[in-house]
N, C-alpha and C. Protein backbone atom coordinates (compact mmCIF):
# COMPACT_ATOMS: atom_id res chain seq x y z
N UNK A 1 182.80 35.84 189.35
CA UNK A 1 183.21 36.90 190.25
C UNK A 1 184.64 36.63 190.70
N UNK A 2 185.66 37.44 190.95
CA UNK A 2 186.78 37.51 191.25
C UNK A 2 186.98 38.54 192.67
N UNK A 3 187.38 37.71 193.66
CA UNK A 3 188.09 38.65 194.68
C UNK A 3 187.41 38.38 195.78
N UNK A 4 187.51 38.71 196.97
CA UNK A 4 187.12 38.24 198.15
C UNK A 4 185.52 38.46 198.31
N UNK A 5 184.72 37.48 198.70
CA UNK A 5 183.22 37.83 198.99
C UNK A 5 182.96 36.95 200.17
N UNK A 6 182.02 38.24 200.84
CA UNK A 6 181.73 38.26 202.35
C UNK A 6 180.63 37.80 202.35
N UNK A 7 179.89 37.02 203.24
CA UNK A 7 178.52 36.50 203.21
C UNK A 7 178.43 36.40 205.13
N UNK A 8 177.07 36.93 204.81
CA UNK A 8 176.67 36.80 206.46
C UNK A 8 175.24 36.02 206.19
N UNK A 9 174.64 35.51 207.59
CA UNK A 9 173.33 34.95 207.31
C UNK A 9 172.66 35.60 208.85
N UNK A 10 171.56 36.01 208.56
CA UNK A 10 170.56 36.39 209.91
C UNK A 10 169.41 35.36 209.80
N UNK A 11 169.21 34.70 210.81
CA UNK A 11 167.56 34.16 210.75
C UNK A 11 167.23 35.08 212.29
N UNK A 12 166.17 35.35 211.12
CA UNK A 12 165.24 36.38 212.57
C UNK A 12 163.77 36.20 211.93
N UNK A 13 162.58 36.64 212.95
CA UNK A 13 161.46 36.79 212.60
C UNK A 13 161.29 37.88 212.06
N UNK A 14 162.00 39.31 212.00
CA UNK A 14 161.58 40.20 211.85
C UNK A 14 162.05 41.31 210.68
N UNK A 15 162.18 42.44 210.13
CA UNK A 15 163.16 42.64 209.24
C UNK A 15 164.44 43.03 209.81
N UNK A 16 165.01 43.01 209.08
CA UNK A 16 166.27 42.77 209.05
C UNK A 16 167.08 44.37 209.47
N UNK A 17 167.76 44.89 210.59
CA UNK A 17 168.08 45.93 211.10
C UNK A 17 168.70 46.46 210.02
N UNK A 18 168.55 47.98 209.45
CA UNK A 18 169.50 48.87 208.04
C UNK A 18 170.93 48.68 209.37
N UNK A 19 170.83 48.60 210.01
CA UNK A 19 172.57 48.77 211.01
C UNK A 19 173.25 47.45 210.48
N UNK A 20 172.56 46.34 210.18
CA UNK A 20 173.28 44.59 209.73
C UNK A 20 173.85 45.20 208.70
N UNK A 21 173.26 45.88 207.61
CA UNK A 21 173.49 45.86 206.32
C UNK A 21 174.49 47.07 206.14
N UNK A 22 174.63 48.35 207.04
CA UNK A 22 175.80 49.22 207.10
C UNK A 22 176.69 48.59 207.63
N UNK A 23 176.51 47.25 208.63
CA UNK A 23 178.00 46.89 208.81
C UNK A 23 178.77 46.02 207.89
N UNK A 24 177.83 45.49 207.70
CA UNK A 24 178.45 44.59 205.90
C UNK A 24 179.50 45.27 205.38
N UNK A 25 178.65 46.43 204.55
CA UNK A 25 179.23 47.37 203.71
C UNK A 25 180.64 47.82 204.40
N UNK A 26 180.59 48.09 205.62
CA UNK A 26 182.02 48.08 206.51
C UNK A 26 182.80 47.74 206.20
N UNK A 27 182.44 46.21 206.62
CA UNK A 27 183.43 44.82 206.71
C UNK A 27 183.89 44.78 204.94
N UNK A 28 182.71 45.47 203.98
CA UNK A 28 183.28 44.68 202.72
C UNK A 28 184.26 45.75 202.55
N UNK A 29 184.10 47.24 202.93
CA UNK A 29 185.39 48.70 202.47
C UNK A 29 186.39 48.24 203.26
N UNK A 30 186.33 47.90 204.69
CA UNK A 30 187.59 47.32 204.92
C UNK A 30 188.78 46.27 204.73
N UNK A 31 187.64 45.28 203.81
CA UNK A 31 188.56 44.05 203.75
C UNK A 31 188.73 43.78 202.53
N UNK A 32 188.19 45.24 201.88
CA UNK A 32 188.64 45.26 200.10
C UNK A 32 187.94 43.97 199.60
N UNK A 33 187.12 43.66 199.84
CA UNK A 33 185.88 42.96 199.35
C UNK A 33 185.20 43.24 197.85
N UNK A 34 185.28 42.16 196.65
CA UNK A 34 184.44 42.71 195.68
C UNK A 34 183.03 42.45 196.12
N UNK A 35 182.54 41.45 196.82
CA UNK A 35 181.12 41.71 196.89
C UNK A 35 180.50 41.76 198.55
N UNK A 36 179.67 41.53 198.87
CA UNK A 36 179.43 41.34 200.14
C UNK A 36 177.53 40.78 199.90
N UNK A 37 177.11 39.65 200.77
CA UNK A 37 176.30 39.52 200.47
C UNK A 37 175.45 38.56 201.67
N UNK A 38 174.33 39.17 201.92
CA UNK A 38 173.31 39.35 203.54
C UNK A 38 172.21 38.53 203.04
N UNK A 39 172.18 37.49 203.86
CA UNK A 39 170.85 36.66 203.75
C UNK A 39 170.07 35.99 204.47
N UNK A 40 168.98 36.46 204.90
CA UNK A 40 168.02 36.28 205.72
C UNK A 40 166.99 35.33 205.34
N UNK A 41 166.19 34.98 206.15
CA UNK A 41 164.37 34.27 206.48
C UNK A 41 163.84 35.29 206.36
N UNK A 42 164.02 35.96 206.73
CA UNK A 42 163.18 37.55 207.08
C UNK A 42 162.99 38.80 205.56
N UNK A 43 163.28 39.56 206.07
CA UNK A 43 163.37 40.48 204.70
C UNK A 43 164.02 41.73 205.31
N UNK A 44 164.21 43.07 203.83
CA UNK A 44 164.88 43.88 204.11
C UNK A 44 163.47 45.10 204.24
N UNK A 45 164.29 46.15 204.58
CA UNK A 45 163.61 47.32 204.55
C UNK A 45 163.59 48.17 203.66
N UNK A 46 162.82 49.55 203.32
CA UNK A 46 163.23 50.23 202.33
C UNK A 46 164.72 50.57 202.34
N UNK A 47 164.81 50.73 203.26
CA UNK A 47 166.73 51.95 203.60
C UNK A 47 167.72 50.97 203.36
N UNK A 48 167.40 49.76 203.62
CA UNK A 48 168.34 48.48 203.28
C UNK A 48 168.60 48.23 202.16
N UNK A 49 167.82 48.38 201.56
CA UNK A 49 167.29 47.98 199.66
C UNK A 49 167.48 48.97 198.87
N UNK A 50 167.87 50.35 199.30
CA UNK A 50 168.32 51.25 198.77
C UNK A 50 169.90 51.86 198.87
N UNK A 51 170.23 51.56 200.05
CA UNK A 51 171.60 51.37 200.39
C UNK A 51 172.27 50.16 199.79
N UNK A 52 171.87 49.44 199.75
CA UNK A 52 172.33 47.74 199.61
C UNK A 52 172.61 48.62 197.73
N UNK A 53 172.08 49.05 196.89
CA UNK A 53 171.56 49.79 195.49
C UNK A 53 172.85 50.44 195.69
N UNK A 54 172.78 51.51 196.27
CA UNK A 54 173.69 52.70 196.22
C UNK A 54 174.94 51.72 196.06
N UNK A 55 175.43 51.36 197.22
CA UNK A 55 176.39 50.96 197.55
C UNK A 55 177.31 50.10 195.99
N UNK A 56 176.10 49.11 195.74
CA UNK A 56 176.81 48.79 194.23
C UNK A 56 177.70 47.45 194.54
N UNK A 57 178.41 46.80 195.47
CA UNK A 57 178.88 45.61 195.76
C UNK A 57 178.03 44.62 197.00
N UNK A 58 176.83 45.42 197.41
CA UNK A 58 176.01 44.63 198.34
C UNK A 58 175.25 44.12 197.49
N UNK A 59 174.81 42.67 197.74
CA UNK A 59 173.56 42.22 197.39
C UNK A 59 172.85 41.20 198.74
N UNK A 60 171.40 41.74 198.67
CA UNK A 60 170.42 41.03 199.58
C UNK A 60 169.32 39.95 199.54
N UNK A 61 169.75 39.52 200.13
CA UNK A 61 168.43 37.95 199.78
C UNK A 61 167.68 37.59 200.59
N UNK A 62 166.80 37.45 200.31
CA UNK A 62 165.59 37.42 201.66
C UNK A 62 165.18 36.46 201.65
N UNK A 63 163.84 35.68 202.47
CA UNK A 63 163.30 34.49 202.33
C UNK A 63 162.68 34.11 201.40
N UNK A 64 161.73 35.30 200.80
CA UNK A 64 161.30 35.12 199.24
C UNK A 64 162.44 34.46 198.15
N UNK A 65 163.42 35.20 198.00
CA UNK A 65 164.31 34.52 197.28
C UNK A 65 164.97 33.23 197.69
N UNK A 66 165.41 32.93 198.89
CA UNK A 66 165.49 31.81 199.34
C UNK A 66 164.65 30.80 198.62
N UNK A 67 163.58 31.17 198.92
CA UNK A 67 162.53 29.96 198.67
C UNK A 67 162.50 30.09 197.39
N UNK A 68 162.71 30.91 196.36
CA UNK A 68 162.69 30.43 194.92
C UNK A 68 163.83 29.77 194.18
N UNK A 69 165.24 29.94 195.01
CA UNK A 69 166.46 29.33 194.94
C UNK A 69 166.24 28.02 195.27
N UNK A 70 166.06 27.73 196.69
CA UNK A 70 166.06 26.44 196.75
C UNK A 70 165.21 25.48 195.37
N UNK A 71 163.72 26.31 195.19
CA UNK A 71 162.94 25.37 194.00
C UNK A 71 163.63 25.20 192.93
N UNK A 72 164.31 26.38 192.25
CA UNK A 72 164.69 26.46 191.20
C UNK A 72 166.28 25.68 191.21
N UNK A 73 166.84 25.28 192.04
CA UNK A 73 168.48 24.84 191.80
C UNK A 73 168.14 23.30 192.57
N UNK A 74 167.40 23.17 193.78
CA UNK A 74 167.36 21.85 194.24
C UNK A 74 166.10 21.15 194.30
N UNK A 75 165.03 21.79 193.87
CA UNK A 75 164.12 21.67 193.46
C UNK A 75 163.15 21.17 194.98
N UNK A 76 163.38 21.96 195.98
CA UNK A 76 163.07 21.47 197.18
C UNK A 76 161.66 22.67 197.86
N UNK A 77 160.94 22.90 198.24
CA UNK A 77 159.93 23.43 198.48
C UNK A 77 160.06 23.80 200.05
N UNK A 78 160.85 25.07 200.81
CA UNK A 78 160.65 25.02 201.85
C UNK A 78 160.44 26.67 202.59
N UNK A 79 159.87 26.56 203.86
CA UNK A 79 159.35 27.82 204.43
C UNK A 79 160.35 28.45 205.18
N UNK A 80 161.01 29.41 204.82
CA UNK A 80 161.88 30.21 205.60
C UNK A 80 161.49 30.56 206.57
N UNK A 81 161.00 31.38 206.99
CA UNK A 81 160.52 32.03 208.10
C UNK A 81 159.32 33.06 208.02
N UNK A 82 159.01 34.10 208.80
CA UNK A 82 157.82 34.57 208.85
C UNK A 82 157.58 35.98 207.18
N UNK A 83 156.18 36.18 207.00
CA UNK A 83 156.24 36.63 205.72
C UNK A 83 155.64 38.38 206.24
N UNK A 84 156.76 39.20 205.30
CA UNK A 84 156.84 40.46 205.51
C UNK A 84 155.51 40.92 205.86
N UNK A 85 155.35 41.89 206.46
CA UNK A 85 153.75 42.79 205.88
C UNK A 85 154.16 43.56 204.85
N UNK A 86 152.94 43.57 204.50
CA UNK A 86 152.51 44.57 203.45
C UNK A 86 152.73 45.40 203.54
N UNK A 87 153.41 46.36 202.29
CA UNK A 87 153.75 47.73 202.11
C UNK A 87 152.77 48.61 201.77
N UNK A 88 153.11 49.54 202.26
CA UNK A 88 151.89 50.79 201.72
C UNK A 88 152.60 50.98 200.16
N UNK A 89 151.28 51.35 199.44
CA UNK A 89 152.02 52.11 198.36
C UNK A 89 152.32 53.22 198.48
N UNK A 90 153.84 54.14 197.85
CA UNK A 90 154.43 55.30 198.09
C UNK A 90 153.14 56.45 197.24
């Protein structure tokens, strides 16, 4: 990747506000950012995960992925934080 990339981190119990993830996208149109990228314990929402899509230079990482990063690169086994509920199916 080439060019400035923004990274924020939230630890929260809960999901993650779509307002964190519109201000990202902000910070990344204003500061001419190629990527921008939000990572939580927690998780995202639908509107987050679809915006984060649209948008095309956001990417989101949640505790699920966390925890498969850490196994897979440091090979370390650990609990982020609390685990989403369950989605209805659409």
């Amino acid at each position: 990747m080439r060019g400035l990339c923004i990274i924020q981190a939230k630890r929260t119990a809960k999901v993650v506000p779509f307002e964190s993830v519109s201000a990202l996208a902000g910070v990344v149109e204003h500061k001419r950012a190629a990527k921008g990228i939000l990572v939580t314990t927690s998780w995202f929402g639908r509107a987050s995960e679809a915006f984060a899509n649209d948008h095309g230079r956001l990417e989101l990482l949640d505790g699920a992925n966390l925890v498969h990063l850490f196994k897979e690169h440091l090979d370390l086994d650990v609990i982020p934080g609390p685990v989403p509920p369950k989605r209805r199916p659409r």
